[in-house]
Protein backbone atom coordinates (compact mmCIF):
# COMPACT_ATOMS: atom_id res chain seq x y z
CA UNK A 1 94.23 131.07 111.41
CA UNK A 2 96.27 131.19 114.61
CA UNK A 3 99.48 129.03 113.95
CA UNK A 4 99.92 125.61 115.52
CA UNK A 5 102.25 124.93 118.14
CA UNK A 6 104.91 122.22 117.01
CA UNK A 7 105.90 121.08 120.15
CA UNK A 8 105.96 117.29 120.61
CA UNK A 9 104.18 116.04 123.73
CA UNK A 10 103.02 112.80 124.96
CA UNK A 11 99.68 110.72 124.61
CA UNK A 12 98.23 107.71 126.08
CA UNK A 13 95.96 106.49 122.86
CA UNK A 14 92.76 104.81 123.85
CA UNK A 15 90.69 103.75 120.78
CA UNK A 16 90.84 103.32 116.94
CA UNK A 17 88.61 105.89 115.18
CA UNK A 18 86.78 105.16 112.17
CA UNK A 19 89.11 106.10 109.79
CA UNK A 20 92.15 103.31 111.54
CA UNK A 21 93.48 106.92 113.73
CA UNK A 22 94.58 106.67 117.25
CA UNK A 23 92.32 108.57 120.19
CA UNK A 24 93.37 110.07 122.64
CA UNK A 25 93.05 112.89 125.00
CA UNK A 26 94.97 115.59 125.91
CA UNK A 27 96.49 116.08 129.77
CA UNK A 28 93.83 117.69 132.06
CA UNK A 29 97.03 120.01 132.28
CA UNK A 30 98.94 122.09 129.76
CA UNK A 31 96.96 123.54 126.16
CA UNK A 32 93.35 122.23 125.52
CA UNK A 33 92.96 120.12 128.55
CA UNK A 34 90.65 117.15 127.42
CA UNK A 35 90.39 117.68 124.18
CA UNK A 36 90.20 114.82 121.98
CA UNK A 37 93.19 114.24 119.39
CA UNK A 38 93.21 111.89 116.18
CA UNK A 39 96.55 110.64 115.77
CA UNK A 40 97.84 109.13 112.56
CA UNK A 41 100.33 106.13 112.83
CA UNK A 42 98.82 105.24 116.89
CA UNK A 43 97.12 101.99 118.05
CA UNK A 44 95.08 101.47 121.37
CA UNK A 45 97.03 100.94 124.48
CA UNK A 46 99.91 102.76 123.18
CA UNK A 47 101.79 106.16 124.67
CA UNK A 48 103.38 108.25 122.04
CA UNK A 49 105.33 111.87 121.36
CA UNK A 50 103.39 113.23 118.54
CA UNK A 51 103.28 116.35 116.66
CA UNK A 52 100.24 118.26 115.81
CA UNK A 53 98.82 118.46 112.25
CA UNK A 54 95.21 119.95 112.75
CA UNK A 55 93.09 121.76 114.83
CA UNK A 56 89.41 121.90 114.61
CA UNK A 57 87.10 123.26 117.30
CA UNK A 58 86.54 119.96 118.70
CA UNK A 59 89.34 117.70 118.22
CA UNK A 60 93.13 118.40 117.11
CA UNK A 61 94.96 116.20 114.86
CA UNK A 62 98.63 115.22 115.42
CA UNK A 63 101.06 112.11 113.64
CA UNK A 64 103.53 110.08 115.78
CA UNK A 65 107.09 111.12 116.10
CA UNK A 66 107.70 108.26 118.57
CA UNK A 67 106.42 104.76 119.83
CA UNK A 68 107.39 105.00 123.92
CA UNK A 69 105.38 102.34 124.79
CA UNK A 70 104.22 99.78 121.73
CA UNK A 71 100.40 97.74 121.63
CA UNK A 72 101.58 94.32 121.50
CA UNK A 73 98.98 94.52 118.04
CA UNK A 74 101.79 96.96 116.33
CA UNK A 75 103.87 95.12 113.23
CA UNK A 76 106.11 96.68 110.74
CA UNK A 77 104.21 98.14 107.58
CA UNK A 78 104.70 96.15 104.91
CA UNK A 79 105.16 99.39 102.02
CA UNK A 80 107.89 101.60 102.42
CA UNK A 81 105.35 104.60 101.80
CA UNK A 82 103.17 103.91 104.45
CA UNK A 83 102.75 106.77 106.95
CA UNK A 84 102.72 109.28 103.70
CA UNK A 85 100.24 107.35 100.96
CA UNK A 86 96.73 107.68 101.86
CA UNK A 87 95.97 104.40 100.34
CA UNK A 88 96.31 102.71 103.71
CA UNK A 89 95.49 103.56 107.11
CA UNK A 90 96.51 100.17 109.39
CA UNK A 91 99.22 98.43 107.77
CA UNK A 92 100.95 99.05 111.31
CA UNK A 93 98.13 96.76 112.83
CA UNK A 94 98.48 92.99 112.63
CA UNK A 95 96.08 91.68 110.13
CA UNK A 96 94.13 89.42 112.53
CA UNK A 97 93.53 92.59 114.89
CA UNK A 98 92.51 94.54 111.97
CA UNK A 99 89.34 92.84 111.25
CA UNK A 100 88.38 92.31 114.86
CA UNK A 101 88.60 96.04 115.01
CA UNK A 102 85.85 96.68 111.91
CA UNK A 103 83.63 94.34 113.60
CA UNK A 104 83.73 96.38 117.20
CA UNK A 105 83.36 99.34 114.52
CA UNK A 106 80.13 97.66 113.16
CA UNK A 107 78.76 96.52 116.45
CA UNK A 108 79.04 100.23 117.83
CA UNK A 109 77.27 101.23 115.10
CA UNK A 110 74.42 99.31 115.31
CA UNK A 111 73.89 99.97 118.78
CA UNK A 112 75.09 103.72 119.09
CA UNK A 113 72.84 104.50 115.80
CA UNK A 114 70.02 101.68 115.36
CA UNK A 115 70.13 101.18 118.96
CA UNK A 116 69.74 97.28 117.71
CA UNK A 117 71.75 94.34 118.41
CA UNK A 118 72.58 91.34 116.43
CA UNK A 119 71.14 87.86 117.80
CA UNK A 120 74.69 86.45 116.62
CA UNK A 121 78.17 87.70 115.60
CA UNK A 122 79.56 86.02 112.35
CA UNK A 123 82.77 85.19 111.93
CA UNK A 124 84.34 87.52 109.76
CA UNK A 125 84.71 87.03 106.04
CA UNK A 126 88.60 87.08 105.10
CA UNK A 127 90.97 86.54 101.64
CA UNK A 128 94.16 87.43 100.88
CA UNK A 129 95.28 90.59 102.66
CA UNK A 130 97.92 91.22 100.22
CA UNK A 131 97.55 92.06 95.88
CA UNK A 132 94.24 91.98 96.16
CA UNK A 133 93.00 95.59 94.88
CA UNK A 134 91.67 95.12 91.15
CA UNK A 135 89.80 98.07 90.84
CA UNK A 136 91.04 101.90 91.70
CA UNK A 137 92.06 105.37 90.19
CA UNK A 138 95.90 106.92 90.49
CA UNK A 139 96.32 111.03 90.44
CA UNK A 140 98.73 111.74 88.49
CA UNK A 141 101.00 115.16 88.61
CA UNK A 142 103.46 116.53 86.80
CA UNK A 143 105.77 118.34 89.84
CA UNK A 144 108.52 120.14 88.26
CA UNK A 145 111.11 120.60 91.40
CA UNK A 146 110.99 116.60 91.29
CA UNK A 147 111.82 116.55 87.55
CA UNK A 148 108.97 114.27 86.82
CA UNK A 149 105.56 112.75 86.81
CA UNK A 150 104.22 111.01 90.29
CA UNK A 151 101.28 108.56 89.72
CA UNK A 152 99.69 106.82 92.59
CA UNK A 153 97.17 107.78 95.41
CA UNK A 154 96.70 110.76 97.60
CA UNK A 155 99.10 111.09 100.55
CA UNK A 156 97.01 111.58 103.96
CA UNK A 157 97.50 115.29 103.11
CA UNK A 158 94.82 114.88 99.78
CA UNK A 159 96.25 118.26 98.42
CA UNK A 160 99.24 116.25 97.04
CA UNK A 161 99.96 112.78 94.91
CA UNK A 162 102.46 110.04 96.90
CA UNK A 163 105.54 109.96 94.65
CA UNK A 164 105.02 106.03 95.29
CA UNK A 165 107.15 103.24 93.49
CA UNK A 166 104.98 99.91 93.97
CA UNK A 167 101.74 99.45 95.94
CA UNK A 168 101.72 95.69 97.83
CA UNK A 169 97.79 96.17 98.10
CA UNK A 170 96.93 96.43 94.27
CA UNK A 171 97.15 93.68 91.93
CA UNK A 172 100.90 92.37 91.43
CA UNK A 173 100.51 93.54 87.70
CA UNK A 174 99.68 97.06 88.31
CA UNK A 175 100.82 97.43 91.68
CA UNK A 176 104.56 96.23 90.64
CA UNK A 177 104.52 98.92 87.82
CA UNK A 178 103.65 102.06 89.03
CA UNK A 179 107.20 103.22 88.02
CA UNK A 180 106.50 102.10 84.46
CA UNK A 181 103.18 104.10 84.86
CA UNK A 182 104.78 107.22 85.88
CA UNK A 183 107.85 107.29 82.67
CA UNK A 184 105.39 106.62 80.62
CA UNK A 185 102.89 109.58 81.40
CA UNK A 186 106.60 111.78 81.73
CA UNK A 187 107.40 111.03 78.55
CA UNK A 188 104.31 112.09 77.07
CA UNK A 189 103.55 115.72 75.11
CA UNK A 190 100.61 115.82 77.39
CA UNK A 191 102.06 115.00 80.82
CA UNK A 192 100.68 117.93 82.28
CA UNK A 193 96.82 116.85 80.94
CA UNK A 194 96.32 113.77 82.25
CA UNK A 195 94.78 114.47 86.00
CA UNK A 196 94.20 110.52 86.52
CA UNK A 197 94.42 106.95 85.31
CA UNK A 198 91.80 104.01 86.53
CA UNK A 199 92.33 100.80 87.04
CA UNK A 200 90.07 97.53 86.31
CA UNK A 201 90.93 93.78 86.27
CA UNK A 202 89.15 91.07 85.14
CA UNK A 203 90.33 87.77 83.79
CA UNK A 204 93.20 87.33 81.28
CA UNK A 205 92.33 87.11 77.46
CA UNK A 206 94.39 85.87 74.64
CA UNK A 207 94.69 89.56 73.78
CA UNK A 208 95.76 90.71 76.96
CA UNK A 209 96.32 89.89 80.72
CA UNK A 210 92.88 91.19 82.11
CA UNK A 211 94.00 94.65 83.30
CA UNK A 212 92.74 97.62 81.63
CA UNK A 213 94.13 101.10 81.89
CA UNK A 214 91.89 104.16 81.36
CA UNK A 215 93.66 107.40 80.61
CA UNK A 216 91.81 110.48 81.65
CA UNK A 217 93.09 113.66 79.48
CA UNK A 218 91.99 116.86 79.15
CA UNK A 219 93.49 118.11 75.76
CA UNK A 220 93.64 115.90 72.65
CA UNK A 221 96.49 112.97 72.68
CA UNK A 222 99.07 113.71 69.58
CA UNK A 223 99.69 110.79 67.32
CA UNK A 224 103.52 110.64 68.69
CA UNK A 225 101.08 109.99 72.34
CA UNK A 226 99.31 107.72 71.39
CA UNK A 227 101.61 105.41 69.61
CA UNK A 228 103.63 105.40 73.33
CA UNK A 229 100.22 104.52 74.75
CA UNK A 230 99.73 101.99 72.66
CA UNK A 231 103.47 100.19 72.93
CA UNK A 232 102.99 100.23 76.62
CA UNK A 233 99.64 98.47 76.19
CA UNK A 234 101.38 95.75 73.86
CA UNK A 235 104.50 95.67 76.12
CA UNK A 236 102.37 94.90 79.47
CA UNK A 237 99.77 93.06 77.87
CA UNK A 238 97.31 95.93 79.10
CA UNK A 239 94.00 96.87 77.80
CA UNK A 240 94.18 100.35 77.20
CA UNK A 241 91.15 103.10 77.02
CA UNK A 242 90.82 107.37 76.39
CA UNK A 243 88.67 109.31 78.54
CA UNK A 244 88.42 112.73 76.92
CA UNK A 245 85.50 114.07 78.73
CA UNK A 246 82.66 112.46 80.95
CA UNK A 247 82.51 108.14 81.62
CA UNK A 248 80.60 108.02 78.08
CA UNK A 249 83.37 109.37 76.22
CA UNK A 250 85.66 106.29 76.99
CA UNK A 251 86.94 104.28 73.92
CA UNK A 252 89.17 101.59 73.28
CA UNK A 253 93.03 102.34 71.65
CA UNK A 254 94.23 98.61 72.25
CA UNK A 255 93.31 96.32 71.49
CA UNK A 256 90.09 97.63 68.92
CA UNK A 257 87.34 95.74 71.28
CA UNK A 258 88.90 94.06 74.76
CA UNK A 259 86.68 91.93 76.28
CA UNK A 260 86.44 92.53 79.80
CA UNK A 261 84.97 89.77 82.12
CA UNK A 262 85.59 87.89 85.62
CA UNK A 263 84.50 84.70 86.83
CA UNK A 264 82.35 83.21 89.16
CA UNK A 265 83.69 79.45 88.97
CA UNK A 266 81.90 78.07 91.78
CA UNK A 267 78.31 79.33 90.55
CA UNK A 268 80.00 78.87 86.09
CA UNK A 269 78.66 82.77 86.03
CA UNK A 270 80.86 85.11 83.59
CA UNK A 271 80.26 88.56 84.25
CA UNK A 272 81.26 91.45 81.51
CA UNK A 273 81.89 94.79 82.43
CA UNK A 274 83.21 98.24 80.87
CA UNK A 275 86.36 99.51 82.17
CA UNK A 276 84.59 102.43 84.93
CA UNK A 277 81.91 100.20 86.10
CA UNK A 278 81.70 99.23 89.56
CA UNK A 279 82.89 95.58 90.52
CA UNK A 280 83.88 94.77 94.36
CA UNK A 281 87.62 95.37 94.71
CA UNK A 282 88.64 92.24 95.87
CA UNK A 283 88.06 89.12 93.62
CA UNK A 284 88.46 86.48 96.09
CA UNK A 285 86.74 87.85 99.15
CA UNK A 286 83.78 88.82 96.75
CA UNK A 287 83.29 84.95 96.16
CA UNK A 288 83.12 84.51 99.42
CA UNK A 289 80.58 86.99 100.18
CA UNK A 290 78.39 85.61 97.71
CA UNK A 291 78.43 82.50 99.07
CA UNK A 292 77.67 83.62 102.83
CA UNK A 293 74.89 85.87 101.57
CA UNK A 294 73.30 82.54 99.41
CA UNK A 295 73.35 80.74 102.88
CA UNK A 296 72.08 82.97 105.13
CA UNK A 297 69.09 83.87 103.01
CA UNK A 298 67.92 80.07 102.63
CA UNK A 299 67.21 80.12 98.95
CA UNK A 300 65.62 77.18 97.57
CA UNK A 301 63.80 76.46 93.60
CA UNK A 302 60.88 78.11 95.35
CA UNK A 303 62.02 81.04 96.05
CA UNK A 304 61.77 84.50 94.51
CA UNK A 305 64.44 86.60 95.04
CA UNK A 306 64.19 90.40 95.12
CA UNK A 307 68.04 91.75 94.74
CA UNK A 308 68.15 95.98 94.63
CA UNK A 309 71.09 97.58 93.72
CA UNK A 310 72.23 94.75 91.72
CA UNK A 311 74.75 96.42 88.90
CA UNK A 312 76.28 94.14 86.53
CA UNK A 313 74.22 91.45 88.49
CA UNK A 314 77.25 90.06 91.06
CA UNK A 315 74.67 88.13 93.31
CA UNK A 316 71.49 88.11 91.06
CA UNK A 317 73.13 85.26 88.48
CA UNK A 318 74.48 83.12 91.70
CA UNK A 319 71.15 83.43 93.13
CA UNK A 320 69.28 82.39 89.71
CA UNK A 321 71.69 79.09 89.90
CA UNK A 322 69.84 77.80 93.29
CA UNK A 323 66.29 80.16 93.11
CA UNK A 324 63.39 79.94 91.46
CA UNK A 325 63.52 83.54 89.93
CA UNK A 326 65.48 86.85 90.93
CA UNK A 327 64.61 90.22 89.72
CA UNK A 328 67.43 92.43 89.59
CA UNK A 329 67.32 96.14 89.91
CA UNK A 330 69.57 99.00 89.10
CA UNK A 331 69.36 102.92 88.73
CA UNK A 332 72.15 102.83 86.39
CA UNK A 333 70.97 102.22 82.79
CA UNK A 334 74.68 101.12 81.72
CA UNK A 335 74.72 98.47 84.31
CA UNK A 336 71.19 97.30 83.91
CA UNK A 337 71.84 96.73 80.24
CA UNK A 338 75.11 95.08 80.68
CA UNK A 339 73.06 93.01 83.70
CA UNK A 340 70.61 91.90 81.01
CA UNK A 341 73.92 90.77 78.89
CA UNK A 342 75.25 88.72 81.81
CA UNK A 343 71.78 87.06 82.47
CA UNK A 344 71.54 85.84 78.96
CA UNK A 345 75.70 84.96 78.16
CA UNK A 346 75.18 82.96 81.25
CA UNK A 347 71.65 81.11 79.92
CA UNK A 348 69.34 82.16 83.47
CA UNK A 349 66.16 82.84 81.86
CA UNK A 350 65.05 82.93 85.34
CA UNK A 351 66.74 86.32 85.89
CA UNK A 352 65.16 89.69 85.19
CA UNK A 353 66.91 93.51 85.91
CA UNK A 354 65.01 96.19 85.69
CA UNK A 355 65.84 100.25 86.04
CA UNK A 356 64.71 102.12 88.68
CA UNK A 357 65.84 105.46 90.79
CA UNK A 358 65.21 103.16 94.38
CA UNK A 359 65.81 106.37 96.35
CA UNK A 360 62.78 107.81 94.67
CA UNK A 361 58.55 106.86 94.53
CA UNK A 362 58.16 103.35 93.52
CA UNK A 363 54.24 102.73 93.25
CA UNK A 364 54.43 102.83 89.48
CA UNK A 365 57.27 100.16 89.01
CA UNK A 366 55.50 97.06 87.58
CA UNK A 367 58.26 94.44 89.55
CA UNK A 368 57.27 96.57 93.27
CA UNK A 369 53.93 94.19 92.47
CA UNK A 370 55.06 90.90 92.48
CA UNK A 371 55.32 89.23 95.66
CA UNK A 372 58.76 87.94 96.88
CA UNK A 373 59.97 85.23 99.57
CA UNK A 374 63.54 86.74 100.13
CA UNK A 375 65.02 89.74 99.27
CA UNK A 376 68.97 90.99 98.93
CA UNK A 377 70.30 94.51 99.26
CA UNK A 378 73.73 96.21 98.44
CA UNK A 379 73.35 99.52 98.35
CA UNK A 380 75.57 102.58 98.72
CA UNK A 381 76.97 104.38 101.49
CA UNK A 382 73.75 106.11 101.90
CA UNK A 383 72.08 102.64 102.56
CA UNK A 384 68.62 102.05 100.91
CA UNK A 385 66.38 103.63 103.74
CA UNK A 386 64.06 105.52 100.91
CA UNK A 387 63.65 102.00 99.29
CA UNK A 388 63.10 100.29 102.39
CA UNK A 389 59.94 102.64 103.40
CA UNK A 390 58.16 101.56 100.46
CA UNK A 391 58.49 97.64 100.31
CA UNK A 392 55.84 95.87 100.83
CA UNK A 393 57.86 93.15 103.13
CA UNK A 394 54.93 91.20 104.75
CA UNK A 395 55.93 87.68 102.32
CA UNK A 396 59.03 88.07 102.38
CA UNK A 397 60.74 85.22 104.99
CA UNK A 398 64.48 86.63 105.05
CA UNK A 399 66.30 89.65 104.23
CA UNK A 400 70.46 89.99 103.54
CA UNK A 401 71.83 93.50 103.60
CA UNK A 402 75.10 93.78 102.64
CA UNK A 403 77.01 96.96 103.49
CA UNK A 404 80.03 98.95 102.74
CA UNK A 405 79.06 101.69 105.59
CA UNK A 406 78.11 100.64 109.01
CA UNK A 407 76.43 103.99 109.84
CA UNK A 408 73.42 103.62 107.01
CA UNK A 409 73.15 99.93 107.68
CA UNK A 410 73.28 100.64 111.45
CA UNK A 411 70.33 103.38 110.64
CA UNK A 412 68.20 101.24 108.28
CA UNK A 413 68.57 98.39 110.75
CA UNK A 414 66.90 100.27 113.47
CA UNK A 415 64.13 100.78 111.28
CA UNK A 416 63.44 97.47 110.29
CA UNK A 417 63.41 96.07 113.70
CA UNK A 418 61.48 99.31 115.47
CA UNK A 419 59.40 100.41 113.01
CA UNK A 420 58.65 97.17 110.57
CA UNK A 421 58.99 94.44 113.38
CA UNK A 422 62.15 92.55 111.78
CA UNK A 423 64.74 90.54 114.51
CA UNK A 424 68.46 91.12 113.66
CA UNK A 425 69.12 87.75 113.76
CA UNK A 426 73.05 87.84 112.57
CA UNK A 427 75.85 90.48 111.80
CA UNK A 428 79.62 90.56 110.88
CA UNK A 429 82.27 92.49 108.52
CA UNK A 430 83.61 91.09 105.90
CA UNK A 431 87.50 92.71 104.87
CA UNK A 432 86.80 93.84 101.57
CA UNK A 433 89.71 96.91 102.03
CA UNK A 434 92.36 94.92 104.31
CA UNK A 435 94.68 97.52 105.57
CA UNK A 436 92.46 100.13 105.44
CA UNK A 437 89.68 101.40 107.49
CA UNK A 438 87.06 100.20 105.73
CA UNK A 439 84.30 98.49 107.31
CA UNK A 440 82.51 96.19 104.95
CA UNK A 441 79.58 94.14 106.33
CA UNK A 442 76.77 91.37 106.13
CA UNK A 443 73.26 91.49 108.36
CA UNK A 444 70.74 89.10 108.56
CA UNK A 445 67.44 89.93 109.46
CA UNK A 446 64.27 87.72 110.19
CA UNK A 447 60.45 87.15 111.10
């Protein structure tokens, strides 16, 4: 590979790609003439020196050296490690234009892709942009010309860890001891075996304070290991789990059984969960979305409620509070049976999960029978076109998709308005990942 020319030079940046970069475009003069460049650390309407990082065939990469003329949307990051973590791509962006610039992401999307476009634009869903992270993993490296052990994300360059010393986006709990994190793991006899450590919060116990560590290692822990393990648990008022192989080797070391669980106060819903299951990131904006995606589907005691992709069953026990019945389903066995928990800790006899591959044929599944008045979707990034081919959607009145990619939503909503005759009657993001790129979203669609 040819080397790349260091030289700083100057760009006007334009947009905001989809991963919170600046675009621009090179001089019709000089190297490349017109050829697009992704710039970390630039906002629209600003000129810059930058250096380039990357080259690809059809777009360069550079990072700014130099602000010469500033978007009046610029602030100063928050973290000191901003510009070199990966965890964050827009904490240079004032928090209010942040959002506004998902939803332009999501509208693009649905017109560029589904060639759709909403009837109305919601008002985005917001929380708190700050502590908000309870769920994530840390890499974790031993690198011996620092003379220790660096926990915390990827830098933008994913081939190395950030030798971080806080994070202001996690939880103040974790996020405030990342240096704890990393002395611990250093002074451990098996430093150089643990590749990773997750993170899960839920509410506080008397036990502990509702975060849970789990401790990826790929050799067995000494005693003299886990007896550090364990005082750090006690001292921090952690939870504390060993992963020696794949997510069904996990296992408790303190304390014997931790009770992990989070609250739903406004619908009295307790949810339970194991320490690598999925729950949405942030607690209070997930409340919120809850509530928006109850209202817009109209739910009434006559209603059944159809909700795929349901895990540990995050909307399906709201929904059972105000519906007449909701049937859950879930390709992961773990979460269905934990789903079935939920529904019956909580008393909704009215709420049914079921386990299903919904990206494979359906005809034989006994709940694709029963008619439905509303149905619910949060699938993954791929989006749930596969499942969406083969419902039957002629009684159903409403449908809420929620989304955490605007590409698969904008695809599946093209083909429910073009090719099953639906009206996207509402859109809008929700900021699930504040200071990130992240587009999280909410679509309505109608008769």
């Amino acid at each position: 590979m040819a080397r790349i020319d260091q030289t700083p030079f100057d760009l006007e940046i334009t947009d905001l790609s989809h991963d919170g970069r600046g675009v621009a475009r090179r001089p019709d003069t000089g190297a490349s003439p017109g050829k697009a460049v992704f710039v970390a650390g630039g906002l629209p309407g600003e000129r810059v020196r930058v250096q380039q990082t990357g080259r690809q065939r059809s777009f360069d990469e550079a990072r700014v050296l130099e602000v010469l003329q500033a978007s009046p949307d610029r602030v100063d990051p928050r973290c000191a490690h901003f510009g070199t973590c990966g965890g964050c791509a827009l904490q240079h962006m004032d928090e209010a234009r942040q959002i506004h610039a998902k939803q332009r992401v999501l509208l693009e999307n649905l017109e560029r892709i589904g060639h759709v476009a909403a009837n109305m634009v919601l008002d985005p869903l917001v929380d708190s942009a700050w502590g908000y992270r309870r769920k994530g993993r840390f890499s974790v490296r031993r690198v011996e010309k620092k003379g220790k052990t660096l926990v915390g994300f990827r830098e933008q360059d994913p081939r190395f860890v950030a030798d971080i010393s806080e994070c202001h986006a996690v939880l103040p709990a974790i996020g405030g001891r990342i240096g704890a994190l990393s002395a611990l793991v250093d002074s451990m006899d098996a430093r150089r075996d643990i590749p990773q450590i997750e993170f899960i919060a839920g509410d506080a116990t008397d036990e502990f304070d509702g975060v849970a560590l789990v401790f990826r290692h790929l050799q067995p822990l000494s005693d003299a290991d886990r007896e550090r393990l364990l005082a750090f648990g006690r001292e921090h008022r952690f939870a504390i789990f060993l992963q020696p192989g794949g997510v069904d080797s996990v296992q408790a070391l303190w304390p014997a059984e931790p009770r992990l669980a989070f609250r739903l106060p406004q619908w009295d819903i307790t949810l339970r969960f194991e320490p690598l299951d999925f729950i949405q990131v942030n607690a209070g904006l997930n409340g919120r979305m809850i509530a928006r995606a109850i209202e817009l589907l109209e739910v009434g005691p006559g209603d059944r409620v159809l909700d795929l992709f349901c895990g540990l069953g995050n909307f399906t026990l709201p929904l059972a509070r105000v519906a007449g019945e909701v049937v859950g389903v879930e390709g992961d066995a773990g979460l269905v049976r934990r789903a079935r928990g939920n529904a019956a800790l909580n008393g909704l006899a009215n709420a049914s999960v079921h386990a299903a591959d919904l990206a494979r044929d359906l005809r034989g599944e006994p709940w694709m029978r029963a008619g439905f008045s509303r149905l619910l979707l949060d699938p993954p990034r791929s989006g749930a076109i596969e499942v969406l081919k083969q419902l039957p959607l002629e009684g159903i009145g409403r449908i809420v998709y929620v989304s955490c990619h605007p590409g698969s939503l904008a695809r599946d909503a093209g083909y429910l308005v073009k090719e099953r005759g639906w009206t996207l009657q509402a859109a809008g993001v929700m900021d699930m990942f504040p200071h990130t790129a992240h587009v999280e979203s909410i679509a309505l669609f109608t008769r």
